[in-house]
PDB file of N, CA and C in Angstrom:
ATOM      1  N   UNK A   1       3.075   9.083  -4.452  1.00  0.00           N
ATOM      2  CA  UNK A   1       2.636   9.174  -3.087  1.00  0.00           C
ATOM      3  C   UNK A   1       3.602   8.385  -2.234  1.00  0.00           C
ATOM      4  N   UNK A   2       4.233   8.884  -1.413  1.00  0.00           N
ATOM      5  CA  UNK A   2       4.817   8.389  -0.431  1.00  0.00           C
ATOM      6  C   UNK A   2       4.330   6.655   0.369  1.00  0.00           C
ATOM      7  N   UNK A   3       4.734   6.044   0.622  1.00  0.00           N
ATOM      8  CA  UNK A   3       4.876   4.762   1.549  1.00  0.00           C
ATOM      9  C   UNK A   3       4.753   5.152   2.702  1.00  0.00           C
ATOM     10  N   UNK A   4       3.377   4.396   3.167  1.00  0.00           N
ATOM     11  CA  UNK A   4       2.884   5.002   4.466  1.00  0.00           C
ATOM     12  C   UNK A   4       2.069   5.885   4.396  1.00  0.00           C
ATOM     13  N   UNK A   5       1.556   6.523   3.094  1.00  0.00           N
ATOM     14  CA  UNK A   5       1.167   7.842   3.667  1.00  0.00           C
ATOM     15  C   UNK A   5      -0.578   7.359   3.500  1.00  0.00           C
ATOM     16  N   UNK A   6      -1.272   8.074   4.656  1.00  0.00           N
ATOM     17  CA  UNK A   6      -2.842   7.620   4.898  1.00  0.00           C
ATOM     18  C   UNK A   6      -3.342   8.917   4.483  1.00  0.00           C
ATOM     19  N   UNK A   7      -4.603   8.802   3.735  1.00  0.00           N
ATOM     20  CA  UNK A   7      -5.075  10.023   3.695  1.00  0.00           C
ATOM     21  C   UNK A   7      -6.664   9.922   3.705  1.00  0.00           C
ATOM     22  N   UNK A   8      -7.121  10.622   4.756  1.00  0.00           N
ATOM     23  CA  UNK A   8      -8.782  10.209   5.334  1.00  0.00           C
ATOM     24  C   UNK A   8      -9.569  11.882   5.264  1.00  0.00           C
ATOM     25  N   UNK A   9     -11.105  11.646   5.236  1.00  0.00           N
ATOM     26  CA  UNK A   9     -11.689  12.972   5.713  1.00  0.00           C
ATOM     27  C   UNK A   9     -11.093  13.454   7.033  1.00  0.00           C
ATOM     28  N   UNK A  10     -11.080  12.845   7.538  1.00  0.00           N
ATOM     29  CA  UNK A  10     -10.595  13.446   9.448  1.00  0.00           C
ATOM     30  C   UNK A  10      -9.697  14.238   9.077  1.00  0.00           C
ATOM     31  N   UNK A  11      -8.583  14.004   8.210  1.00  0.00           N
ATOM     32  CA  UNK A  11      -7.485  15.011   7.973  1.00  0.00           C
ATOM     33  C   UNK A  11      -8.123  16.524   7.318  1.00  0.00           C
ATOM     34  N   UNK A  12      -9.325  16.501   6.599  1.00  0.00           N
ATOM     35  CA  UNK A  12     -10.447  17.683   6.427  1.00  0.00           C
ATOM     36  C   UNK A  12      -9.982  18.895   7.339  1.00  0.00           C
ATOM     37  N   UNK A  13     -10.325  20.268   6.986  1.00  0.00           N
ATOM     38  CA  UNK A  13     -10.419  21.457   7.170  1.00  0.00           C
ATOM     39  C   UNK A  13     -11.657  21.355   8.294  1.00  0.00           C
ATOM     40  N   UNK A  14     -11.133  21.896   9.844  1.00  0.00           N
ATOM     41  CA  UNK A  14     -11.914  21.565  10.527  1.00  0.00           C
ATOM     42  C   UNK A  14     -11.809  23.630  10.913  1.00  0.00           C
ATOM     43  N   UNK A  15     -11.370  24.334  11.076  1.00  0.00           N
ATOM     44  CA  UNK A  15     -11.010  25.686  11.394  1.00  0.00           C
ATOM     45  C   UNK A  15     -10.869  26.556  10.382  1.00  0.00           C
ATOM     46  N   UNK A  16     -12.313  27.807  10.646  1.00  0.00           N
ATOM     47  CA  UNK A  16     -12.188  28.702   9.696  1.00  0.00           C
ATOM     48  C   UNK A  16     -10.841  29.425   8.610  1.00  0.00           C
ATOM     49  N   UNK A  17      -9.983  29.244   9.870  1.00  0.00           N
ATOM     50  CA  UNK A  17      -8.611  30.267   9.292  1.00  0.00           C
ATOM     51  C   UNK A  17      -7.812  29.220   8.460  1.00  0.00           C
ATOM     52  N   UNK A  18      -8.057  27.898   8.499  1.00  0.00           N
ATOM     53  CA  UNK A  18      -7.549  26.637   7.854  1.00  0.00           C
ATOM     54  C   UNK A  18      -8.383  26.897   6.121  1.00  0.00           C
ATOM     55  N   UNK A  19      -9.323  27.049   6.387  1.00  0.00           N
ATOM     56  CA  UNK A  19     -10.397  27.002   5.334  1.00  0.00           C
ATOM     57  C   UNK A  19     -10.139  28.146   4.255  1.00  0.00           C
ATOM     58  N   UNK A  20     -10.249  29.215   5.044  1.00  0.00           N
ATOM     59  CA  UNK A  20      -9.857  30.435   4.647  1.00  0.00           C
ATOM     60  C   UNK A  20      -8.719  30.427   3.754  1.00  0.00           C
ATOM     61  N   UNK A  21      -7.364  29.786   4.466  1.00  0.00           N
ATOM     62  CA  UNK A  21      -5.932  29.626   4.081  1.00  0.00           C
ATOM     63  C   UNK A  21      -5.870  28.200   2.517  1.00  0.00           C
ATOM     64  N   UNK A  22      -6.961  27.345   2.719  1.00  0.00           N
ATOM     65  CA  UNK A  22      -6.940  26.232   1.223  1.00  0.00           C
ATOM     66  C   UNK A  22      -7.726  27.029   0.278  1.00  0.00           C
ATOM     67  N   UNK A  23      -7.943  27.937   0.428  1.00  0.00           N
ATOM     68  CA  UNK A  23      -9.380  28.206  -0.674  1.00  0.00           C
ATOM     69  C   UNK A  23      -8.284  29.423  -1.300  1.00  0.00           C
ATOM     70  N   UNK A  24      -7.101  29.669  -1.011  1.00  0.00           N
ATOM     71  CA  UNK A  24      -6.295  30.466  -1.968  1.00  0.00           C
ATOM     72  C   UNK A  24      -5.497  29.401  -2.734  1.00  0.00           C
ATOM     73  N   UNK A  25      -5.500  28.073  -1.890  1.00  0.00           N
ATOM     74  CA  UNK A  25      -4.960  26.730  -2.845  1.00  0.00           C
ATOM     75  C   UNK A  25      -5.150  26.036  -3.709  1.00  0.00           C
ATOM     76  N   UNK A  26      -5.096  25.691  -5.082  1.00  0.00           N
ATOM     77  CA  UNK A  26      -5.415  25.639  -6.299  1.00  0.00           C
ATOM     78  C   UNK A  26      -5.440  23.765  -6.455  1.00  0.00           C
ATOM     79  N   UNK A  27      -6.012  23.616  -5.440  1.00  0.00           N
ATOM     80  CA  UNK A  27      -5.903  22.167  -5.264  1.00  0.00           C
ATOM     81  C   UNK A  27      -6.658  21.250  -6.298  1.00  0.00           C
ATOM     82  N   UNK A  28      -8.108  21.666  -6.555  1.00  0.00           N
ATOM     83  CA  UNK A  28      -8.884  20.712  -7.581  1.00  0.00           C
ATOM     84  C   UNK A  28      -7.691  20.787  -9.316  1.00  0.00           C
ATOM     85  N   UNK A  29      -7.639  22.286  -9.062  1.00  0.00           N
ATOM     86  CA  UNK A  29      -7.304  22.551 -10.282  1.00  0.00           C
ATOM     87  C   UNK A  29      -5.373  21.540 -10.451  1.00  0.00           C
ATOM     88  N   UNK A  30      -4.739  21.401  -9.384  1.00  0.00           N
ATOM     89  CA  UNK A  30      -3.614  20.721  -9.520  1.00  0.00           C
ATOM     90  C   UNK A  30      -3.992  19.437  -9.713  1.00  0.00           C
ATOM     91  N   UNK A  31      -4.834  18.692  -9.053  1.00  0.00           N
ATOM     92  CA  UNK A  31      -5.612  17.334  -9.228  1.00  0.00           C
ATOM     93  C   UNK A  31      -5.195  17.074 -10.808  1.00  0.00           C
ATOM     94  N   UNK A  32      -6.513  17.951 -10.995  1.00  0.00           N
ATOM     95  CA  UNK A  32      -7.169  18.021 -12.551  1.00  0.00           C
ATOM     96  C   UNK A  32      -5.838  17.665 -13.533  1.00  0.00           C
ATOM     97  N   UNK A  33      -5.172  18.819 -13.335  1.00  0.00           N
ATOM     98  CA  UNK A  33      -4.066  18.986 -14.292  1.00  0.00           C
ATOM     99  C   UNK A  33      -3.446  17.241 -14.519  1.00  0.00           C
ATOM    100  N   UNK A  34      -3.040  17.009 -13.022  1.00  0.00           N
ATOM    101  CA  UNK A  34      -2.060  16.006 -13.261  1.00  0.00           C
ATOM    102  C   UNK A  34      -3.039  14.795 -13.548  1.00  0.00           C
ATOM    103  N   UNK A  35      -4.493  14.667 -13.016  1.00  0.00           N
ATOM    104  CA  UNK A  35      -4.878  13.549 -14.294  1.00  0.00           C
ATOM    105  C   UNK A  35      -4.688  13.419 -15.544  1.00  0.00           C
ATOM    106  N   UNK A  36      -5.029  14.471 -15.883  1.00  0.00           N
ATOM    107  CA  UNK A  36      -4.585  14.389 -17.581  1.00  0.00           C
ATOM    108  C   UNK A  36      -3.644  14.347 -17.940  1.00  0.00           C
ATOM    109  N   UNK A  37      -2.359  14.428 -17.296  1.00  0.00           N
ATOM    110  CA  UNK A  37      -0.705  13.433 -17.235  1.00  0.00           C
ATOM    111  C   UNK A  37      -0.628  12.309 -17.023  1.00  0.00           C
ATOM    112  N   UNK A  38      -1.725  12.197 -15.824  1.00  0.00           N
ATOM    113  CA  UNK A  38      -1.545  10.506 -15.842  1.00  0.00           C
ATOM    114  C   UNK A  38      -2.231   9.443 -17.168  1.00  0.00           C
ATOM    115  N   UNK A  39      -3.545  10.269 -17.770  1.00  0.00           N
ATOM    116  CA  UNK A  39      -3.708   9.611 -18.790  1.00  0.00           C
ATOM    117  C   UNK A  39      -3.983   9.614 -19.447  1.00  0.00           C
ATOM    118  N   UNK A  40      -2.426  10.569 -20.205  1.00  0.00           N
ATOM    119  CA  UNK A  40      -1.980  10.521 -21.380  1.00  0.00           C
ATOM    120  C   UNK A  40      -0.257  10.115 -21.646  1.00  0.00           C
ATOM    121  N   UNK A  41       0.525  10.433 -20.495  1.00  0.00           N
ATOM    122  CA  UNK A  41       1.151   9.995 -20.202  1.00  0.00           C
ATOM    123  C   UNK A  41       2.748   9.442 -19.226  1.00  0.00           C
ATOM    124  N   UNK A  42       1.731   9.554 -18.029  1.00  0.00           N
ATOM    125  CA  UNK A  42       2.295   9.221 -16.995  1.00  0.00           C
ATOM    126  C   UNK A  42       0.835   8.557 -16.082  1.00  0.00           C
ATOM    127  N   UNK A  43       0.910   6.946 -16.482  1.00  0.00           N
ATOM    128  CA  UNK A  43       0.165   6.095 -15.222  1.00  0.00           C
ATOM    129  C   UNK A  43       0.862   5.598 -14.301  1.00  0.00           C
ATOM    130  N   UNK A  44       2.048   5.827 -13.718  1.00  0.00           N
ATOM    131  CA  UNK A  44       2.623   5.493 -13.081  1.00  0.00           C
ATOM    132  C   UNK A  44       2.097   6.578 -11.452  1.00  0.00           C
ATOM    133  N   UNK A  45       1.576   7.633 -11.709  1.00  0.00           N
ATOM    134  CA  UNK A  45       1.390   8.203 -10.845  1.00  0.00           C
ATOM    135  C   UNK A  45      -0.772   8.440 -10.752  1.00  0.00           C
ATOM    136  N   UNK A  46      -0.845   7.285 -11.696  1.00  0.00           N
ATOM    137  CA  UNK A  46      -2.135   7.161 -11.274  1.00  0.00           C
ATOM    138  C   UNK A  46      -3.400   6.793  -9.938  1.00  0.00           C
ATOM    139  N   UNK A  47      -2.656   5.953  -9.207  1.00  0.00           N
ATOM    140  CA  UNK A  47      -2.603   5.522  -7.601  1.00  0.00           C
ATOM    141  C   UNK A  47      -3.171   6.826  -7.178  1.00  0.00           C
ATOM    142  N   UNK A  48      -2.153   7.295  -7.185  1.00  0.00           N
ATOM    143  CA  UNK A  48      -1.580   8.608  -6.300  1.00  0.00           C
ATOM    144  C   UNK A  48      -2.698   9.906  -6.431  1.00  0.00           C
ATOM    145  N   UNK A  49      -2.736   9.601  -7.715  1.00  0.00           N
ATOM    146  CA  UNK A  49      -4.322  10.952  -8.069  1.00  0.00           C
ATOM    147  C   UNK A  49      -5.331  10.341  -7.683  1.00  0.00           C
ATOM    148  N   UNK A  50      -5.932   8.703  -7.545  1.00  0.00           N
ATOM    149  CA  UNK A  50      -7.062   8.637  -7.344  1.00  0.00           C
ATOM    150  C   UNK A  50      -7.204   8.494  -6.378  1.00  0.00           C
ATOM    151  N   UNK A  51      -6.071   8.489  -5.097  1.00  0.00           N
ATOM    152  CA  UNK A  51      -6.238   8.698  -4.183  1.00  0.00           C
ATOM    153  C   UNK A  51      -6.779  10.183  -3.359  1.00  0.00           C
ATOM    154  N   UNK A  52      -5.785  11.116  -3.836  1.00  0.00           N
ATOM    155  CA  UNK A  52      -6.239  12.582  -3.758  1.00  0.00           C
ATOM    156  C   UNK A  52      -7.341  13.281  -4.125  1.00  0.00           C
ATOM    157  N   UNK A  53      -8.082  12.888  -5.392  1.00  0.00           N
ATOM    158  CA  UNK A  53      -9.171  12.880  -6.233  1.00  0.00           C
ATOM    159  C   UNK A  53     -10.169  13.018  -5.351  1.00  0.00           C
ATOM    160  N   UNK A  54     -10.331  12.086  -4.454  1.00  0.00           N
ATOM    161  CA  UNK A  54     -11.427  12.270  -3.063  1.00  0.00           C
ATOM    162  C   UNK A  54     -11.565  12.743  -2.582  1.00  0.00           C
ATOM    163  N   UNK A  55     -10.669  13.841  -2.184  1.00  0.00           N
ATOM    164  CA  UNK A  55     -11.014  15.039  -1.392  1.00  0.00           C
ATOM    165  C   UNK A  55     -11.041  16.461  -1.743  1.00  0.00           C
ATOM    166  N   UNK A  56     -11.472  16.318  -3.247  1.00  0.00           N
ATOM    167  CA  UNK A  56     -11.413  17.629  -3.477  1.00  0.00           C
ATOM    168  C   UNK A  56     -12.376  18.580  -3.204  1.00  0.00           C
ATOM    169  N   UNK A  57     -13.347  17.900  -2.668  1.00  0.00           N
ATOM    170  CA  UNK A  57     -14.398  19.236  -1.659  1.00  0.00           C
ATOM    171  C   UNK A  57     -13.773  19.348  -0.339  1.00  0.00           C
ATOM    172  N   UNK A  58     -13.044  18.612   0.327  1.00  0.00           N
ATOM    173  CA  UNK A  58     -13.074  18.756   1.528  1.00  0.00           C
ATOM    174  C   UNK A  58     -11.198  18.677   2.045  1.00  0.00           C
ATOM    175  N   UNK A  59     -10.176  19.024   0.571  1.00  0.00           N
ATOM    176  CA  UNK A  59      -9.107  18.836   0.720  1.00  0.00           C
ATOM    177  C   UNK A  59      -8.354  19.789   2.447  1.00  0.00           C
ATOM    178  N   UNK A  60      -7.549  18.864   2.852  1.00  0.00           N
ATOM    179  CA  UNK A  60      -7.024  19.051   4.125  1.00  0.00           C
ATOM    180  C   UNK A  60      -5.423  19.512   3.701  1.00  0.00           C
ATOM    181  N   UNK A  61      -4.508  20.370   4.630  1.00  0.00           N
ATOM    182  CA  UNK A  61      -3.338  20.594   4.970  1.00  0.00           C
ATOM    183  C   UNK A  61      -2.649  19.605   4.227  1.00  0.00           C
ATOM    184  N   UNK A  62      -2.677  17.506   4.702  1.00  0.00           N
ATOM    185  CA  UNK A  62      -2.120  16.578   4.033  1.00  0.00           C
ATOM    186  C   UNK A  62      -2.261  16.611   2.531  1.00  0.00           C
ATOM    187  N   UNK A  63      -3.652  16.681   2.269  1.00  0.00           N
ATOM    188  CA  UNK A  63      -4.002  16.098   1.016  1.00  0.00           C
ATOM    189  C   UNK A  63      -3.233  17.155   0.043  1.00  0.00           C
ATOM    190  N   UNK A  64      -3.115  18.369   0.840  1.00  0.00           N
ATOM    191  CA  UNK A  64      -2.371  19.337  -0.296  1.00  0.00           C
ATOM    192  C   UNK A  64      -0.994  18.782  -0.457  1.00  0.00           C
ATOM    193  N   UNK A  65      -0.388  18.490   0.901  1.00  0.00           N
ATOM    194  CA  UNK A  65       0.776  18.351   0.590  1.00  0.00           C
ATOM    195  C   UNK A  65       1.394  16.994  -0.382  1.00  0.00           C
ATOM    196  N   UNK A  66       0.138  15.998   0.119  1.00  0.00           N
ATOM    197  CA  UNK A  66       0.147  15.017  -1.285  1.00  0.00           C
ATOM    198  C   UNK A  66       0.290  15.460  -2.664  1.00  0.00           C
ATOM    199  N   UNK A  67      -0.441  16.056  -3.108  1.00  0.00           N
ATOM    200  CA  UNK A  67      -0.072  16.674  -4.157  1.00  0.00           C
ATOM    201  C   UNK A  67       0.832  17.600  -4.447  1.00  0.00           C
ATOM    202  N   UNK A  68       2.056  18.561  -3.700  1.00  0.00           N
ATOM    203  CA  UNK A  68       2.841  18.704  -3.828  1.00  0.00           C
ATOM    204  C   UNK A  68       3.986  17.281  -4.499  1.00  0.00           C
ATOM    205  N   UNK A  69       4.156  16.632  -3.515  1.00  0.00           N
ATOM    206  CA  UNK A  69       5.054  15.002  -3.450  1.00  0.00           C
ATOM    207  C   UNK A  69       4.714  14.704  -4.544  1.00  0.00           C
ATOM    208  N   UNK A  70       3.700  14.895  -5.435  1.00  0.00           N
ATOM    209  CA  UNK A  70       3.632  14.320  -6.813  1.00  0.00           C
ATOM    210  C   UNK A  70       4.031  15.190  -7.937  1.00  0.00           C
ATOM    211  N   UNK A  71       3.508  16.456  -7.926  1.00  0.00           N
ATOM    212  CA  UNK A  71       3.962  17.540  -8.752  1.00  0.00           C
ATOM    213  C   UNK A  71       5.763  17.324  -8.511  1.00  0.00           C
ATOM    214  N   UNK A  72       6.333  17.116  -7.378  1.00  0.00           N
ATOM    215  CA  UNK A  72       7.651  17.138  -7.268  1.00  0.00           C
ATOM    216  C   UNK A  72       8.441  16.185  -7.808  1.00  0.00           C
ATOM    217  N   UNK A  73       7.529  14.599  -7.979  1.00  0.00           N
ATOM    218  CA  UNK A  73       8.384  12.980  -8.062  1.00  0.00           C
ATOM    219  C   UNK A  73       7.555  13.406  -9.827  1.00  0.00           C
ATOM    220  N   UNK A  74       6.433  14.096 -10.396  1.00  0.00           N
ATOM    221  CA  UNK A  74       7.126  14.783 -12.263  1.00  0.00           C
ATOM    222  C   UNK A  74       7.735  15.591 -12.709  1.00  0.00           C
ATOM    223  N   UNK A  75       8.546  16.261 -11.706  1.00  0.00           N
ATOM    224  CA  UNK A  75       9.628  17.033 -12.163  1.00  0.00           C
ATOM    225  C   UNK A  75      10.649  16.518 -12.202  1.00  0.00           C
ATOM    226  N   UNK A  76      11.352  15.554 -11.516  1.00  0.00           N
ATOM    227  CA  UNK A  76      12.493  14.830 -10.869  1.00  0.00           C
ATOM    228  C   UNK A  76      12.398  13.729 -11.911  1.00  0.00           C
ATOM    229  N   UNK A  77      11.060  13.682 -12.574  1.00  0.00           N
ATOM    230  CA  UNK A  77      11.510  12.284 -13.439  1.00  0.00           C
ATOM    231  C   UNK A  77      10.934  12.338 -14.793  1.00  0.00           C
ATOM    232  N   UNK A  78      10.677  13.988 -15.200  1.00  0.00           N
ATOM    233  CA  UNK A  78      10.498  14.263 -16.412  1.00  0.00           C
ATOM    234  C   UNK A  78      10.799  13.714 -17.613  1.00  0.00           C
ATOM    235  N   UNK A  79      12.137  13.816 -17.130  1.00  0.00           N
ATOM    236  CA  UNK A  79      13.396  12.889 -18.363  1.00  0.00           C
ATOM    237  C   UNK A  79      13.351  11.243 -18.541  1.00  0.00           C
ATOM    238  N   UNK A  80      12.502  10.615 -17.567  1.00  0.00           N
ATOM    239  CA  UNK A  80      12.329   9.452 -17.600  1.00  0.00           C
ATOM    240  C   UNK A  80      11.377   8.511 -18.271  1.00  0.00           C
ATOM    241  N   UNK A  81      11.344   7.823 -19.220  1.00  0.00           N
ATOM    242  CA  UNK A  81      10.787   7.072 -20.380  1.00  0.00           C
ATOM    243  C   UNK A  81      10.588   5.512 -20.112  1.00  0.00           C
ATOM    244  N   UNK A  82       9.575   4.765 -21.212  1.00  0.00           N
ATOM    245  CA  UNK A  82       9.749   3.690 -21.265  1.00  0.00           C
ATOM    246  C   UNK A  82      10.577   3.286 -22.653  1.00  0.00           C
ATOM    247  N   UNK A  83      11.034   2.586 -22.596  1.00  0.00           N
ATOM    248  CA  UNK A  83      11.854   1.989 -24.106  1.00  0.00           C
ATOM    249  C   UNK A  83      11.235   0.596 -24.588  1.00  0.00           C
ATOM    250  N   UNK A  84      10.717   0.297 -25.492  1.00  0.00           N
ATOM    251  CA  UNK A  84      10.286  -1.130 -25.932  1.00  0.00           C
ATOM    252  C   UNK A  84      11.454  -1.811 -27.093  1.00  0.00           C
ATOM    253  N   UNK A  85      11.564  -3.179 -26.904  1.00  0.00           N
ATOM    254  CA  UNK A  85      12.575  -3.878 -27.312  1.00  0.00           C
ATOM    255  C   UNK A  85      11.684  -3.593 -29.169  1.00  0.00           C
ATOM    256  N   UNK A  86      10.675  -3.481 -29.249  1.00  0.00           N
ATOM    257  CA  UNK A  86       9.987  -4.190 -30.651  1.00  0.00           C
ATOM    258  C   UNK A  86       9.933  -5.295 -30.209  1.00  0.00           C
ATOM    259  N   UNK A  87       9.661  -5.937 -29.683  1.00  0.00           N
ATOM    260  CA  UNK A  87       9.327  -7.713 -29.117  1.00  0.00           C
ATOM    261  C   UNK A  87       7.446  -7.882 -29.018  1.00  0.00           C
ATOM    262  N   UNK A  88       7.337  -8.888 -28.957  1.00  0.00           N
ATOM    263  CA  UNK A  88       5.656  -8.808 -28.518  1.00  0.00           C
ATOM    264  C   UNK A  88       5.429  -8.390 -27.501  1.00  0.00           C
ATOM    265  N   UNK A  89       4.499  -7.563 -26.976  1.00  0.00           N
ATOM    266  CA  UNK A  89       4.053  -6.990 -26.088  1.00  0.00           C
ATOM    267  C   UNK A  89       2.966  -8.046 -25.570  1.00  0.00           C
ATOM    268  N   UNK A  90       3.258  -8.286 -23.920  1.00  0.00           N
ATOM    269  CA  UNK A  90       1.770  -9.198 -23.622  1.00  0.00           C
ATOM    270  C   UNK A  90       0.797  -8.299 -22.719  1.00  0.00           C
ATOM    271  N   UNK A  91      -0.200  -8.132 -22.669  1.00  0.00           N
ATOM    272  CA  UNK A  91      -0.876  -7.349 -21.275  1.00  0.00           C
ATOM    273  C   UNK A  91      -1.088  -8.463 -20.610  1.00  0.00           C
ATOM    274  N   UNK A  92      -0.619  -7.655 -19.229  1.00  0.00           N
ATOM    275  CA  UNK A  92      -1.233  -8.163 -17.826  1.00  0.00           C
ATOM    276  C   UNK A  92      -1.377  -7.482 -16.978  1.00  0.00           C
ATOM    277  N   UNK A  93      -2.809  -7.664 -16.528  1.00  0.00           N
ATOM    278  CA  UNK A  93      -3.241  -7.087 -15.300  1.00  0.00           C
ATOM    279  C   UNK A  93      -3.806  -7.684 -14.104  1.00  0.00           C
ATOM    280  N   UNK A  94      -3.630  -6.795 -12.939  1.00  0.00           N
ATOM    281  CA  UNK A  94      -3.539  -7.509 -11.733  1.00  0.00           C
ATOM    282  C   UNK A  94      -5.271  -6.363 -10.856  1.00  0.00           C
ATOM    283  N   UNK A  95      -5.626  -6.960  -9.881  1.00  0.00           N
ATOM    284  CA  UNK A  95      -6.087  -6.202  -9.137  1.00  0.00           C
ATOM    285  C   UNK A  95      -6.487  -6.422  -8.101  1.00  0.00           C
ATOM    286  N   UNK A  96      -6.913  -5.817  -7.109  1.00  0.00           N
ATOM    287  CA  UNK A  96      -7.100  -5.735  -5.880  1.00  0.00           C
ATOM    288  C   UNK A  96      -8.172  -5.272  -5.025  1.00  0.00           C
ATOM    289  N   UNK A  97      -9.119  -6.154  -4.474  1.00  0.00           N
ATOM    290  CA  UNK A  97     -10.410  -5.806  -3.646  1.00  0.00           C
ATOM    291  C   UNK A  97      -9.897  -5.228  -2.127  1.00  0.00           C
ATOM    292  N   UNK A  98      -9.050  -4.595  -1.793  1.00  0.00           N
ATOM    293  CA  UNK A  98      -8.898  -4.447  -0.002  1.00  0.00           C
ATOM    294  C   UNK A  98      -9.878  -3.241   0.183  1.00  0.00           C
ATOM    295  N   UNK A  99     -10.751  -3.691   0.618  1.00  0.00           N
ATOM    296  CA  UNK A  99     -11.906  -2.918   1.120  1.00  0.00           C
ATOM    297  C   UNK A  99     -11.563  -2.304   2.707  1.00  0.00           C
ATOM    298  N   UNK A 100     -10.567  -2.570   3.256  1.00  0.00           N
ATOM    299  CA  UNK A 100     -10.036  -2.362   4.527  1.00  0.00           C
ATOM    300  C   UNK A 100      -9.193  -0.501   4.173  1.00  0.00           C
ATOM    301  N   UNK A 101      -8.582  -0.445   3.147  1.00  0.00           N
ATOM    302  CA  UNK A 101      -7.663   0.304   3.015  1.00  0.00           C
ATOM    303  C   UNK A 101      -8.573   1.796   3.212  1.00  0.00           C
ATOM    304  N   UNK A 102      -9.573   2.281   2.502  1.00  0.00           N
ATOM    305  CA  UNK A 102     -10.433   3.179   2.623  1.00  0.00           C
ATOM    306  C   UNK A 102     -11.077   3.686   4.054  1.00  0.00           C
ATOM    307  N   UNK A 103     -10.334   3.953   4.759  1.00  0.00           N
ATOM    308  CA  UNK A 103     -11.154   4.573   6.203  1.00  0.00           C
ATOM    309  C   UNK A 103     -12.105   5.256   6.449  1.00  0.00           C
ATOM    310  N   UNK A 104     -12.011   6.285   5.272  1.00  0.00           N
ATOM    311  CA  UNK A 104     -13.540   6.724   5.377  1.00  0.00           C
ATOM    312  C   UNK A 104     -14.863   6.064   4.842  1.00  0.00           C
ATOM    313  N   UNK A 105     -14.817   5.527   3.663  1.00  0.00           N
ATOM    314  CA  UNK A 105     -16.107   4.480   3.179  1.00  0.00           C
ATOM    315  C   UNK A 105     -16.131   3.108   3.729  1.00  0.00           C
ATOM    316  N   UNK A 106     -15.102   2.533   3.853  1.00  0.00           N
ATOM    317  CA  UNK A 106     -14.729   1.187   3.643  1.00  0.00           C
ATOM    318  C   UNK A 106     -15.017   0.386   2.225  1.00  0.00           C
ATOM    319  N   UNK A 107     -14.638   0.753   1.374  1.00  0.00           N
ATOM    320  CA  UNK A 107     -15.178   0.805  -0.021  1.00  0.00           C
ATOM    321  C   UNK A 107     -13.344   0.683  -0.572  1.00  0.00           C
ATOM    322  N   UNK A 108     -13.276  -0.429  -1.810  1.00  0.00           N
ATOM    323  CA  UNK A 108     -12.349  -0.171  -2.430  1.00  0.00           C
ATOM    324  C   UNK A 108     -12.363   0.647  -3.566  1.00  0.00           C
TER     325      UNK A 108
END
């Protein structure tokens, strides 16, 4: 997902011929797909789906094109891997309450 990019209900299908024109768009079903890339293997573009994920009743013009920008940044980096030294592996994880970021719920 792009830097900068906001994605709210307001951006929603507000005009029949809009409505008309997503419902030949295979949007849940592109969602879908690329979750199950993200986890199995590609979480790097996990953000990015659970962001889109939200609007799949009410996906808008943007939200499609969000998901284009992602279908496009796993093609472009198909070929791209992680490599491990064999060293110990440590987990760490981080996370984040911004309850601000969500415009439509206010919910993180």
């Amino acid at each position: 997902m792009r830097h900068g990019v906001k994605l709210s209900k307001k951006q929603s299908l507000k005009i029949d011929e809009e409505l008309k024109r997503m419902l030949d768009i295979p949007y849940a079903s592109a969602v879908g797909s690329t979750q199950y890339v993200a986890q199995c293997t590609r979480p790097d573009i996990a953000y990015a789906l659970s962001v889109t994920s939200r609007y799949q009743a009410c996906a808008g013009e943007a939200h499609w094109t969000t998901v284009k920008t992602i279908l496009k940044y796993l093609r472009r980096t198909k070929d791209a891997f992680l490599v491990y030294d064999g060293g110990e592996l440590i987990l760490e994880d981080f996370s984040d309450a911004s309850f601000h970021l969500d415009d439509d719920d206010v919910k993180s």
